[in-house]
N, C-alpha and C. Protein backbone atom coordinates (compact mmCIF):
# COMPACT_ATOMS: atom_id res chain seq x y z
N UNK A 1 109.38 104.74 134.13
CA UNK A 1 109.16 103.74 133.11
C UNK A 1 107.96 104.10 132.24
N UNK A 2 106.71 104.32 133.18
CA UNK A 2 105.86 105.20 132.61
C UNK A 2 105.77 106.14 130.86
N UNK A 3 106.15 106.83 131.64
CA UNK A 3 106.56 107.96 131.16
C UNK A 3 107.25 108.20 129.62
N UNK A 4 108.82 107.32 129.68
CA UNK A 4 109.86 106.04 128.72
C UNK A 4 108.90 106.19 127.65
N UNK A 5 107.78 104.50 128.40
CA UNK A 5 107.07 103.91 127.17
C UNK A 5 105.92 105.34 126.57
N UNK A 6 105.82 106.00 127.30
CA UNK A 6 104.55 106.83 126.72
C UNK A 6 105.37 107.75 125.82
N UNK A 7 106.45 108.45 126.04
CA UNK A 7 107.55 109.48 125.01
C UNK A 7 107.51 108.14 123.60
N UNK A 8 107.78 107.22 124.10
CA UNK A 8 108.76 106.58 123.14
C UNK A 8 107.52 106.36 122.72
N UNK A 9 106.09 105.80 122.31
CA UNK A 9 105.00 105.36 122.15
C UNK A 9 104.47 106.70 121.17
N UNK A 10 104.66 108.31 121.16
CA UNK A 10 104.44 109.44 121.28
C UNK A 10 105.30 109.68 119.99
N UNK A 11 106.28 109.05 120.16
CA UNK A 11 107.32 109.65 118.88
C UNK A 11 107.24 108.73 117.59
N UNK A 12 107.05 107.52 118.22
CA UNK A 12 106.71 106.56 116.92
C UNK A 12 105.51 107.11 116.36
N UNK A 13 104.45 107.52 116.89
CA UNK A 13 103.05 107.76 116.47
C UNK A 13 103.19 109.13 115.67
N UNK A 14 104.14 109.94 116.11
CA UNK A 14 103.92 111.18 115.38
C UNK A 14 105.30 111.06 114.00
N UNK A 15 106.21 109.76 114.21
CA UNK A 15 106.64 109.18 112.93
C UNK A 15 106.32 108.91 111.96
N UNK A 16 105.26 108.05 112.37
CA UNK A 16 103.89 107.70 111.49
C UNK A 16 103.20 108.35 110.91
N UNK A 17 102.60 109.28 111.63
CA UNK A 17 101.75 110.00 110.98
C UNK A 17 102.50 111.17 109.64
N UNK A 18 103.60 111.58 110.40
CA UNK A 18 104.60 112.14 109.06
C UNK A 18 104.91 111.65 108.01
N UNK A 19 105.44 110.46 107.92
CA UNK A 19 106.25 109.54 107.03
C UNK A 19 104.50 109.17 106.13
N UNK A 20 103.49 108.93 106.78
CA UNK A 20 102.36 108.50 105.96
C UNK A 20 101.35 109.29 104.91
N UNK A 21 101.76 110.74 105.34
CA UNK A 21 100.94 111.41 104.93
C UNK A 21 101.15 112.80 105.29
N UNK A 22 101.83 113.40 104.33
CA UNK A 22 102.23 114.51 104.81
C UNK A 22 101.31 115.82 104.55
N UNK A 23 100.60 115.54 103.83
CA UNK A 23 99.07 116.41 103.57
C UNK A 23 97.92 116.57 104.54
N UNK A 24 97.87 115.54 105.26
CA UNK A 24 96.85 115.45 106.52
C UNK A 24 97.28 116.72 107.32
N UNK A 25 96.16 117.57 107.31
CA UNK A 25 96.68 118.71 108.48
C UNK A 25 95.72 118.61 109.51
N UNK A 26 94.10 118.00 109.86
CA UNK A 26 93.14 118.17 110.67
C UNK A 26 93.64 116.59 111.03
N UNK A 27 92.89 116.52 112.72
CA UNK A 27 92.90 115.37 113.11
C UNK A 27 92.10 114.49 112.08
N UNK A 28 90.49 114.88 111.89
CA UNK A 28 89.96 114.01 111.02
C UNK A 28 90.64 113.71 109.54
N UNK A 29 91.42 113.93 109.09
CA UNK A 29 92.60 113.66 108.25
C UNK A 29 93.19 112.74 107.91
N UNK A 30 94.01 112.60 109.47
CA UNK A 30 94.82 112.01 110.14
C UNK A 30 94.09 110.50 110.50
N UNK A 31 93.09 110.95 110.77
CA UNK A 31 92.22 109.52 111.42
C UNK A 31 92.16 109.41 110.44
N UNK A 32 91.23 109.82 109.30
CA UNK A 32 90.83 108.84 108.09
C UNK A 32 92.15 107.80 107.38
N UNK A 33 93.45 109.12 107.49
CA UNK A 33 94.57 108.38 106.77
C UNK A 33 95.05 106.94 107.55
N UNK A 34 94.92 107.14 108.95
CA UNK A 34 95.44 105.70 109.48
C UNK A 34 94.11 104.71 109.50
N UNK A 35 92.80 104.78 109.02
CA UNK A 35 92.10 104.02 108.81
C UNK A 35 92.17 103.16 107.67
N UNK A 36 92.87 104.22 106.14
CA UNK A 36 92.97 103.98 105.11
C UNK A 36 94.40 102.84 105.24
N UNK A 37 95.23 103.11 106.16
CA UNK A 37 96.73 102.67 105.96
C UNK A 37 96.03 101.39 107.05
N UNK A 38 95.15 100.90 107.75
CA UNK A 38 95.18 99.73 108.30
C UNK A 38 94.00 99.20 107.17
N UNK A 39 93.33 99.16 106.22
CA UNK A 39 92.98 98.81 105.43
C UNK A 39 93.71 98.04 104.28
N UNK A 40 94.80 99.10 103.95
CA UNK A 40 95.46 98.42 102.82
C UNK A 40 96.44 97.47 103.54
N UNK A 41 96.86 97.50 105.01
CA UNK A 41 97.67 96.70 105.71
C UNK A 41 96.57 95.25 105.53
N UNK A 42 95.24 95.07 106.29
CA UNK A 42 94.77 94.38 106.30
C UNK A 42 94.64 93.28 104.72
N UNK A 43 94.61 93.86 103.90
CA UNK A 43 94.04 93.30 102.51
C UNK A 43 95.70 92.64 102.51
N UNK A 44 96.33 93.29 102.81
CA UNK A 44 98.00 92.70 102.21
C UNK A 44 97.71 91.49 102.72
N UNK A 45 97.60 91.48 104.31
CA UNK A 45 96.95 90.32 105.07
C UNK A 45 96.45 88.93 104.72
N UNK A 46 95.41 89.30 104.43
CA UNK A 46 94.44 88.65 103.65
C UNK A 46 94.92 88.29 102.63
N UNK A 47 95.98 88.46 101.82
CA UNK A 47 96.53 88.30 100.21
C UNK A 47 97.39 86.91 101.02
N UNK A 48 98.45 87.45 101.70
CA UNK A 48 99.52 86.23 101.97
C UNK A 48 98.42 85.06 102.68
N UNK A 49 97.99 85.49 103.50
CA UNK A 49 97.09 84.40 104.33
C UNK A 49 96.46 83.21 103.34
N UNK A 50 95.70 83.83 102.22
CA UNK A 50 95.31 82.79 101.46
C UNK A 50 96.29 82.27 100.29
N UNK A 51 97.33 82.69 100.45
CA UNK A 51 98.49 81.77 99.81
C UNK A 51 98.61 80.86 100.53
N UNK A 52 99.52 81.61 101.85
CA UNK A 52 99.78 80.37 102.83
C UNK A 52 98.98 79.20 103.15
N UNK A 53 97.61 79.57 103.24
CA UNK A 53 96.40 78.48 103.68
C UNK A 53 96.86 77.17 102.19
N UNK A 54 97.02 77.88 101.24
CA UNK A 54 97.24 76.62 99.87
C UNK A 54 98.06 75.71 100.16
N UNK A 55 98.90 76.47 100.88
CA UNK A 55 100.43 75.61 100.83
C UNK A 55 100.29 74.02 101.95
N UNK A 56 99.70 74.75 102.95
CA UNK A 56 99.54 73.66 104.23
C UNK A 56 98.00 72.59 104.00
N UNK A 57 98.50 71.30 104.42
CA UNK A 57 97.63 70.37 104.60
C UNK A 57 96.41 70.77 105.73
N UNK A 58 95.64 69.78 105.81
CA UNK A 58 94.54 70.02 106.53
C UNK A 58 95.20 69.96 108.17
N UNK A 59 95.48 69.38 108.30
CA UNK A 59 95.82 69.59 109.69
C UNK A 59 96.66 71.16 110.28
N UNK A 60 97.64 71.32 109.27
CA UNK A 60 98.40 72.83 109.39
C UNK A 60 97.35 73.53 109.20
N UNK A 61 96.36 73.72 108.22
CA UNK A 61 95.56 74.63 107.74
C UNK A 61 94.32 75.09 109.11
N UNK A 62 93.92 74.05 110.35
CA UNK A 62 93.21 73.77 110.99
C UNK A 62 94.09 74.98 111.83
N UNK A 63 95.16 74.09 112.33
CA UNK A 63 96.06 75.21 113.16
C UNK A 63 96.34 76.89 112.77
N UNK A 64 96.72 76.94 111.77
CA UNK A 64 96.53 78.31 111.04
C UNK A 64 95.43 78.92 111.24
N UNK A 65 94.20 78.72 111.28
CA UNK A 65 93.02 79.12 111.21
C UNK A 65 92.86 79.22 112.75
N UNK A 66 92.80 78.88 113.65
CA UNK A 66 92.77 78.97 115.36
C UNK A 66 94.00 79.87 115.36
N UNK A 67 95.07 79.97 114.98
CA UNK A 67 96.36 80.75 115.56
C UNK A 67 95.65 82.12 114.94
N UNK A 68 95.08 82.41 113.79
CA UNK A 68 94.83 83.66 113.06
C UNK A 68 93.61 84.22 114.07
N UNK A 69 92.64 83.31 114.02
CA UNK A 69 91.64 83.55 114.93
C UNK A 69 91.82 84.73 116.55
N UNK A 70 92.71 83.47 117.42
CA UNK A 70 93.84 84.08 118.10
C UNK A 70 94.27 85.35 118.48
N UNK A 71 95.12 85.28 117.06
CA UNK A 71 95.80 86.38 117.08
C UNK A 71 95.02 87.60 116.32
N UNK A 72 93.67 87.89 115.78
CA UNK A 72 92.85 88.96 115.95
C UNK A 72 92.25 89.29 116.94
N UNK A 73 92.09 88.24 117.99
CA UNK A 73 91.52 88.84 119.71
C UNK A 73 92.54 89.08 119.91
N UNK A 74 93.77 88.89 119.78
CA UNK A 74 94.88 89.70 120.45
C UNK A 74 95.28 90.82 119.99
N UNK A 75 95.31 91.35 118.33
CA UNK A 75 95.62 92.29 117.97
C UNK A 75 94.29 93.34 119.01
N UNK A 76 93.02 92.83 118.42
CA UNK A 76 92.14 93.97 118.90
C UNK A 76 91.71 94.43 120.03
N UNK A 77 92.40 93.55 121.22
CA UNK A 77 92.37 93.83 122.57
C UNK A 77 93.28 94.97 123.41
N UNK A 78 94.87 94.41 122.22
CA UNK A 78 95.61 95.56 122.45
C UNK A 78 95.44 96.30 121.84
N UNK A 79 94.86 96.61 121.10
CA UNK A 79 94.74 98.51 120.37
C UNK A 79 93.19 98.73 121.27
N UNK A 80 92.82 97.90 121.43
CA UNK A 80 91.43 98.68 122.59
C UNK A 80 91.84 99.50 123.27
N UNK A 81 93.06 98.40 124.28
CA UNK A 81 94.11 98.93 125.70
C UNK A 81 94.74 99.93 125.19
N UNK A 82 95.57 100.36 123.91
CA UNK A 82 96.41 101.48 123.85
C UNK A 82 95.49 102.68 123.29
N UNK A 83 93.99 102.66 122.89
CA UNK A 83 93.44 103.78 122.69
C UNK A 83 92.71 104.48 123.78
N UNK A 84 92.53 103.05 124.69
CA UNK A 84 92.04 103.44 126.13
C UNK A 84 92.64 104.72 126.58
N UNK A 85 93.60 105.24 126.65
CA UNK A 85 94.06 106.15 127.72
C UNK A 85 93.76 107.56 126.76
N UNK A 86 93.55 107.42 125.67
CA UNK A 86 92.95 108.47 125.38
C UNK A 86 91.70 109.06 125.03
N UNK A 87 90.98 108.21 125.40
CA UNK A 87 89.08 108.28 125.57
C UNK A 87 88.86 109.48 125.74
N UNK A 88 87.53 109.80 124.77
CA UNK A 88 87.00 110.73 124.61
C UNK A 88 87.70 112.03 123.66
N UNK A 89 89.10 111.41 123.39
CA UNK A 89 89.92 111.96 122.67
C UNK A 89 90.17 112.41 120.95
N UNK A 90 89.94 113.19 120.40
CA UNK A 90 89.88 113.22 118.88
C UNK A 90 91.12 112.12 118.24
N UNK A 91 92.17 112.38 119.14
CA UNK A 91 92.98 111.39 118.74
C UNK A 91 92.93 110.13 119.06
N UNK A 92 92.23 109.52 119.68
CA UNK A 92 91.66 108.13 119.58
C UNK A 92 92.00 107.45 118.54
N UNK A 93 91.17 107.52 117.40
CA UNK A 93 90.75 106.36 116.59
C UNK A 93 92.42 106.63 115.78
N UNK A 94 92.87 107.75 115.85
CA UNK A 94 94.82 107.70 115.17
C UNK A 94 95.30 106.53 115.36
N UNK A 95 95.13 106.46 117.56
CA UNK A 95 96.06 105.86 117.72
C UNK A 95 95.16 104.50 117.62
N UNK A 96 94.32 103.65 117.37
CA UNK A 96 93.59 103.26 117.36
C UNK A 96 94.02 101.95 116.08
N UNK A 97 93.62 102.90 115.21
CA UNK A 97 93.74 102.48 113.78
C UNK A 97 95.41 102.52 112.88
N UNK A 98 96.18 103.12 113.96
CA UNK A 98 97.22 103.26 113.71
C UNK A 98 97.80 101.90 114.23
N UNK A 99 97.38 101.56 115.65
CA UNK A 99 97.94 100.39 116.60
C UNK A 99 97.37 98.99 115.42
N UNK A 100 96.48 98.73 114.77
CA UNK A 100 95.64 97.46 114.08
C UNK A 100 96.53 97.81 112.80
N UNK A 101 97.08 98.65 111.87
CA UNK A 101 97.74 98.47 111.28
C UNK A 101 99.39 98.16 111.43
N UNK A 102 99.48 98.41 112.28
CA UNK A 102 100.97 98.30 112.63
C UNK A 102 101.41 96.93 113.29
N UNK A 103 100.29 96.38 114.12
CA UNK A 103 100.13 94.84 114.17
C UNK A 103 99.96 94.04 113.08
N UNK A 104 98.75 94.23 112.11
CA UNK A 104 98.77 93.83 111.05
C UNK A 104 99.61 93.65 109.83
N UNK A 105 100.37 94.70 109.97
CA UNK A 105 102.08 94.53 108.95
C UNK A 105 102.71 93.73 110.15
N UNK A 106 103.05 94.11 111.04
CA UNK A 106 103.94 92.54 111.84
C UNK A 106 103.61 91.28 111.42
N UNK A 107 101.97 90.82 111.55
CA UNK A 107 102.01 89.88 111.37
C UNK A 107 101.78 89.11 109.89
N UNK A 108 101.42 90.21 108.77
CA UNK A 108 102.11 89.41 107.50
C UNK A 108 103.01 89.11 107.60
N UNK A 109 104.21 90.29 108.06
CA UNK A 109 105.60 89.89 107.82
C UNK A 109 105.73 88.15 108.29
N UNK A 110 105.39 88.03 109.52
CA UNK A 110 105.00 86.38 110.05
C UNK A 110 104.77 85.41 108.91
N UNK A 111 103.69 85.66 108.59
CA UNK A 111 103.05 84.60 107.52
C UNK A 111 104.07 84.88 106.12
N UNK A 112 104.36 85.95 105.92
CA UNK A 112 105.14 86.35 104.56
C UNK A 112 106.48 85.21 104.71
N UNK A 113 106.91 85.00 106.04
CA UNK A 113 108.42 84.27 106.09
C UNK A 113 107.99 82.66 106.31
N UNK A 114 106.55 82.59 107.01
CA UNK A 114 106.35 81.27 106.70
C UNK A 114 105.92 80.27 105.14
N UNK A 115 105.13 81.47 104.68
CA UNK A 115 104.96 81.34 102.86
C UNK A 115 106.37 80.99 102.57
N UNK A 116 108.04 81.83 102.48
CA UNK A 116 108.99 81.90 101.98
C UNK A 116 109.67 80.50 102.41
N UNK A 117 109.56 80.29 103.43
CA UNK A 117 110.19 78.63 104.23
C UNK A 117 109.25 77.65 103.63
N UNK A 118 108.24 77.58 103.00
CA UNK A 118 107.96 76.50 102.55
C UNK A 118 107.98 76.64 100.87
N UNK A 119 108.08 77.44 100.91
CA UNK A 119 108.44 77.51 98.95
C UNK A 119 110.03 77.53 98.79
N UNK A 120 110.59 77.36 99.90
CA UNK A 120 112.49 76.68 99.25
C UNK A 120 112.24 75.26 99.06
């Protein structure tokens, strides 16, 4: 099972890194590029979030704000845990900064469909 999730974990990551940037040839490259790509993930973030916050009353807006809260100790706990196993590793901060962007597009997509359900 091991093993499974670590191939399958291994192939997405080196998906990524292809499909993102096909000029990166050094690790430090590579790191900078998935720092750059959870940056512009984050700001997207931040764009829908303060739509959405307009849309909802104070009480939704209260909840929103604890669920977001939330769910950044959760994003950043698990990319702690999935860079963990490669400590001390040049490829670290890849998978690192790769894991906080790739959460971070999930969870616009979230907020992106809750923005869309309240503007029908």
């Amino acid at each position: 099972m091991i093993k499974k999730i670590t191939f399958l974990h291994l192939s997405i990551l080196f998906l990524f890194i292809f499909s993102t940037n096909l000029l990166a040839q050094t690790q430090a490259e590579m790191n900078q590029t998935a720092i750059d790509n959870f940056t512009k993930a984050d700001n997207e973030l931040n764009q829908v979030y303060k739509k959405l916050v307009k849309k909802l009353d104070e009480k939704e807006k209260n909840l929103l704000i604890t669920a977001q809260k939330n769910w950044i100790k959760f994003r950043d706990a698990k990319c702690e845990f999935e860079k963990q196993q490669y400590d001390g590793g040049s490829i670290q901060p890849l998978i690192y900064y790769t894991c906080l962007a790739e959460c971070t597009e999930d969870r616009t997509e979230d907020l992106k469909r809750n923005l869309e359900d309240r503007n029908r």
